[in-house]
C-alpha atoms as a PDB file:
ATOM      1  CA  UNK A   1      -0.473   9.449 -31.341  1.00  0.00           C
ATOM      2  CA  UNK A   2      -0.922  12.821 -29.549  1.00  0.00           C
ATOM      3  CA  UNK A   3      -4.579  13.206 -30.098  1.00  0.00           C
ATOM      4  CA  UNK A   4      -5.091   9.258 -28.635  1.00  0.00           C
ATOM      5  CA  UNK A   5      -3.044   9.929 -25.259  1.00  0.00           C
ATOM      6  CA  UNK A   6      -4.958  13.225 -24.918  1.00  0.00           C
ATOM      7  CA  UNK A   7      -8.196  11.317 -25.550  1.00  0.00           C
ATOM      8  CA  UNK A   8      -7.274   8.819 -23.296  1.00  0.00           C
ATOM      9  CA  UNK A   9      -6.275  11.201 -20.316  1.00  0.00           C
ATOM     10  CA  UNK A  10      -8.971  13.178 -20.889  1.00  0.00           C
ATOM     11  CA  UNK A  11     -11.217  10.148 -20.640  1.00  0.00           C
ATOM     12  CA  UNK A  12      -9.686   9.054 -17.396  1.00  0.00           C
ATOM     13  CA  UNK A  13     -10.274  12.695 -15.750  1.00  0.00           C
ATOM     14  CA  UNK A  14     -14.022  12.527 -16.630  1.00  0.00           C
ATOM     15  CA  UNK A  15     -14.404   9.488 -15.181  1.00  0.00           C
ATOM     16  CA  UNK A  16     -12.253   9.961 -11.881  1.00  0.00           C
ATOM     17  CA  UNK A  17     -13.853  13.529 -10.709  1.00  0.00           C
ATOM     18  CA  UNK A  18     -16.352  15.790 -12.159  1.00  0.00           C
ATOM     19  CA  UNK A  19     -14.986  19.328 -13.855  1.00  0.00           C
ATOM     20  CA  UNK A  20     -16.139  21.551 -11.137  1.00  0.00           C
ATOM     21  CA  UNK A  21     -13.160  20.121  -8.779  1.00  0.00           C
ATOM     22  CA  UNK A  22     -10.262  21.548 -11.160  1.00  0.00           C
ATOM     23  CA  UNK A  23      -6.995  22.395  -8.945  1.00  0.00           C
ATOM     24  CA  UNK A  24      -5.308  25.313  -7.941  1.00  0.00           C
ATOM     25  CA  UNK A  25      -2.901  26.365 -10.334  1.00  0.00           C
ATOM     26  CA  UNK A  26      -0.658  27.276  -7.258  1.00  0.00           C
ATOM     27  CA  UNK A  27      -0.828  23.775  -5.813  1.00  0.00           C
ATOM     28  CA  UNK A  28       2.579  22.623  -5.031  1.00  0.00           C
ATOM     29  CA  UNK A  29       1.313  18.851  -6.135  1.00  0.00           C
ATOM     30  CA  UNK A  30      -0.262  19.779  -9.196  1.00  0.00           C
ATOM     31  CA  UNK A  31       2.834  22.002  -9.956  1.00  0.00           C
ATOM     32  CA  UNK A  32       4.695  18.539  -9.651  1.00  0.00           C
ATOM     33  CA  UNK A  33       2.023  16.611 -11.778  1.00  0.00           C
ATOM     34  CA  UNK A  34       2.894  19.395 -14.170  1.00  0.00           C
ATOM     35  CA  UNK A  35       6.313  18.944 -13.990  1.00  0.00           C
ATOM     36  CA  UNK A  36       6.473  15.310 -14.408  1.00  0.00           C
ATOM     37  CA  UNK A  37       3.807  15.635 -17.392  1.00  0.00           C
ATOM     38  CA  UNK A  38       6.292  17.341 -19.332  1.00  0.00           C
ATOM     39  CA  UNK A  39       3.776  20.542 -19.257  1.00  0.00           C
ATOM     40  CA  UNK A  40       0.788  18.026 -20.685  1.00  0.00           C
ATOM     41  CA  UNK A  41      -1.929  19.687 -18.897  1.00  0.00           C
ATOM     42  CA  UNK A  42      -4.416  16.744 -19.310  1.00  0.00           C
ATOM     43  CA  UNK A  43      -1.500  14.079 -18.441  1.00  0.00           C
ATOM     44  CA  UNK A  44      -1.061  16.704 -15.201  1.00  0.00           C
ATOM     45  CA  UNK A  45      -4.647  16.588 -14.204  1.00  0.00           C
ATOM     46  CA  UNK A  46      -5.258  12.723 -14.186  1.00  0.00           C
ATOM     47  CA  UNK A  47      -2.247  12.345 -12.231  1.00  0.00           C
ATOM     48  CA  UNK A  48      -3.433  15.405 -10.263  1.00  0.00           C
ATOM     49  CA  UNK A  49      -6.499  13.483  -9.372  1.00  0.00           C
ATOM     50  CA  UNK A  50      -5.064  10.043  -8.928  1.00  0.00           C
ATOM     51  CA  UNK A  51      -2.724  11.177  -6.236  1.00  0.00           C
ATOM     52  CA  UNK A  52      -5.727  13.488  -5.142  1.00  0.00           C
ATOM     53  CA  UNK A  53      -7.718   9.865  -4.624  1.00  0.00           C
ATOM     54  CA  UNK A  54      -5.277   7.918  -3.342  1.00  0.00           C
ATOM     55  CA  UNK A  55      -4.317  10.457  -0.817  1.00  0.00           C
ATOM     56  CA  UNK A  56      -7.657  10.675   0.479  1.00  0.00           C
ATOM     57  CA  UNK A  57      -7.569   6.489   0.928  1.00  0.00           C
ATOM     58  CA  UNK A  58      -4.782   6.331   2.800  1.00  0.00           C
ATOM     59  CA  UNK A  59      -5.666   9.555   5.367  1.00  0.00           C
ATOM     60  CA  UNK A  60      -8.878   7.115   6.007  1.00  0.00           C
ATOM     61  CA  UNK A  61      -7.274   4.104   7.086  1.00  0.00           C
ATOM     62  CA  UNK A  62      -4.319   3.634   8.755  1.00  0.00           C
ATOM     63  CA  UNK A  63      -3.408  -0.238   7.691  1.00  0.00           C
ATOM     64  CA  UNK A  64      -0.032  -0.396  10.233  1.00  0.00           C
ATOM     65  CA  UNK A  65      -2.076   0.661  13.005  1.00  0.00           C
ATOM     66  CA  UNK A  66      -4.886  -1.518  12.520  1.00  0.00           C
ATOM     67  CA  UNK A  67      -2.601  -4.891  11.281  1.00  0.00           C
ATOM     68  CA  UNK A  68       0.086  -4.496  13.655  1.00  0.00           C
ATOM     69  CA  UNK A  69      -0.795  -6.374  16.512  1.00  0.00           C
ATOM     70  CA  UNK A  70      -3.963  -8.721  15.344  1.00  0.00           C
ATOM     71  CA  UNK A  71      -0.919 -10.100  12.974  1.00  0.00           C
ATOM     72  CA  UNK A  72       1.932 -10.496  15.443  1.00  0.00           C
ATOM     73  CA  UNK A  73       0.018 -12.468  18.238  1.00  0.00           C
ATOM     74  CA  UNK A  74      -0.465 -15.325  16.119  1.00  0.00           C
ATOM     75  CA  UNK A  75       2.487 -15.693  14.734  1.00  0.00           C
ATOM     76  CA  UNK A  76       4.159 -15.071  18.207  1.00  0.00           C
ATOM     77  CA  UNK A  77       2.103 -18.267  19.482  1.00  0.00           C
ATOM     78  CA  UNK A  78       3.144 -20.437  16.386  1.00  0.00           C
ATOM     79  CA  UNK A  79       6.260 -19.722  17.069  1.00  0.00           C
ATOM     80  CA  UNK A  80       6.306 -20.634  20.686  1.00  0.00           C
ATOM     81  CA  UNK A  81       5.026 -23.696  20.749  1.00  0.00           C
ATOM     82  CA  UNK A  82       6.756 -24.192  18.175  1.00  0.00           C
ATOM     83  CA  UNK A  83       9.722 -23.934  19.857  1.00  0.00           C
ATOM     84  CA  UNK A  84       8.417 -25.483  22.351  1.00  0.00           C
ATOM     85  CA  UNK A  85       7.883 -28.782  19.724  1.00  0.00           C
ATOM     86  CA  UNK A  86      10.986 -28.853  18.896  1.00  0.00           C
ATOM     87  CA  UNK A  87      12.805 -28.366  22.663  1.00  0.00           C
ATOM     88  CA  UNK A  88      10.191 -31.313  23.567  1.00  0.00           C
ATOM     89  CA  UNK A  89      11.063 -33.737  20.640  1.00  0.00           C
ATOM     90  CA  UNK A  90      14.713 -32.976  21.087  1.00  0.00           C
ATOM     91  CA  UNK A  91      14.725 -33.718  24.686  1.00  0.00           C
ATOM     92  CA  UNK A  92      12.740 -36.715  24.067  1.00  0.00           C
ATOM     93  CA  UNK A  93      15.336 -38.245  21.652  1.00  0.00           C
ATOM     94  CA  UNK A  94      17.783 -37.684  23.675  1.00  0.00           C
ATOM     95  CA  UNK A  95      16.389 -39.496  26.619  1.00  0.00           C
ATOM     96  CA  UNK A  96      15.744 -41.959  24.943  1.00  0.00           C
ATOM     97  CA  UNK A  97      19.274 -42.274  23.735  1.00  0.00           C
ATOM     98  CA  UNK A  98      20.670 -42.031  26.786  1.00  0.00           C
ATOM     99  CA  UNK A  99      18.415 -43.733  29.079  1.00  0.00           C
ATOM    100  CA  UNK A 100      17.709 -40.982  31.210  1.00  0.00           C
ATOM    101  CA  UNK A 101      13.820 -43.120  32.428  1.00  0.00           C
END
């Protein structure tokens, strides 16, 4: 079972980054990777890399900054009119009820 999860991580590390980019043994985040790989160096270096590469996505684009307000205008005019619906259909039932016209 070993030899299959070593296989495995080893293919995922080929495939994420080429060997020249190997990390710094004194990296605080691989030294977590480490940690968390129970001292598995291959299991350390492909979650090395994948925090490495998704690290490196998020620095790029900022998705709060960019969604923030081309999301909350629309749903800030739904909601006003709306509200503005319901005041309206409201109103008109009760003028109709009580004869206010």
């Amino acid at each position: 079972m070993e030899a299959t999860g070593n296989l495995f991580y080893s293919k995922i590390i080929s495939i994420l980054e080429p060997k020249s980019a190997n990390p710094d043994p004194k990296d605080p985040i691989y030294q977590e990777c480490l940690k968390k790989a129970e001292g598995n160096e291959l299991r350390a270096m492909a979650i090395y890399r994948h925090r490495k590469s998704s690290s490196n996505q998020l620095q790029k684009e900022d998705l709060d900054k960019r969604e923030k307000w081309p999301m909350l205008m629309p749903l800030l005019i739904l909601y006003t009119l709306g509200t503005i619906g319901v005041l309206a259909l409201v109103f008109g039932f009760l003028a109709s009820r009580l004869n206010w016209w």
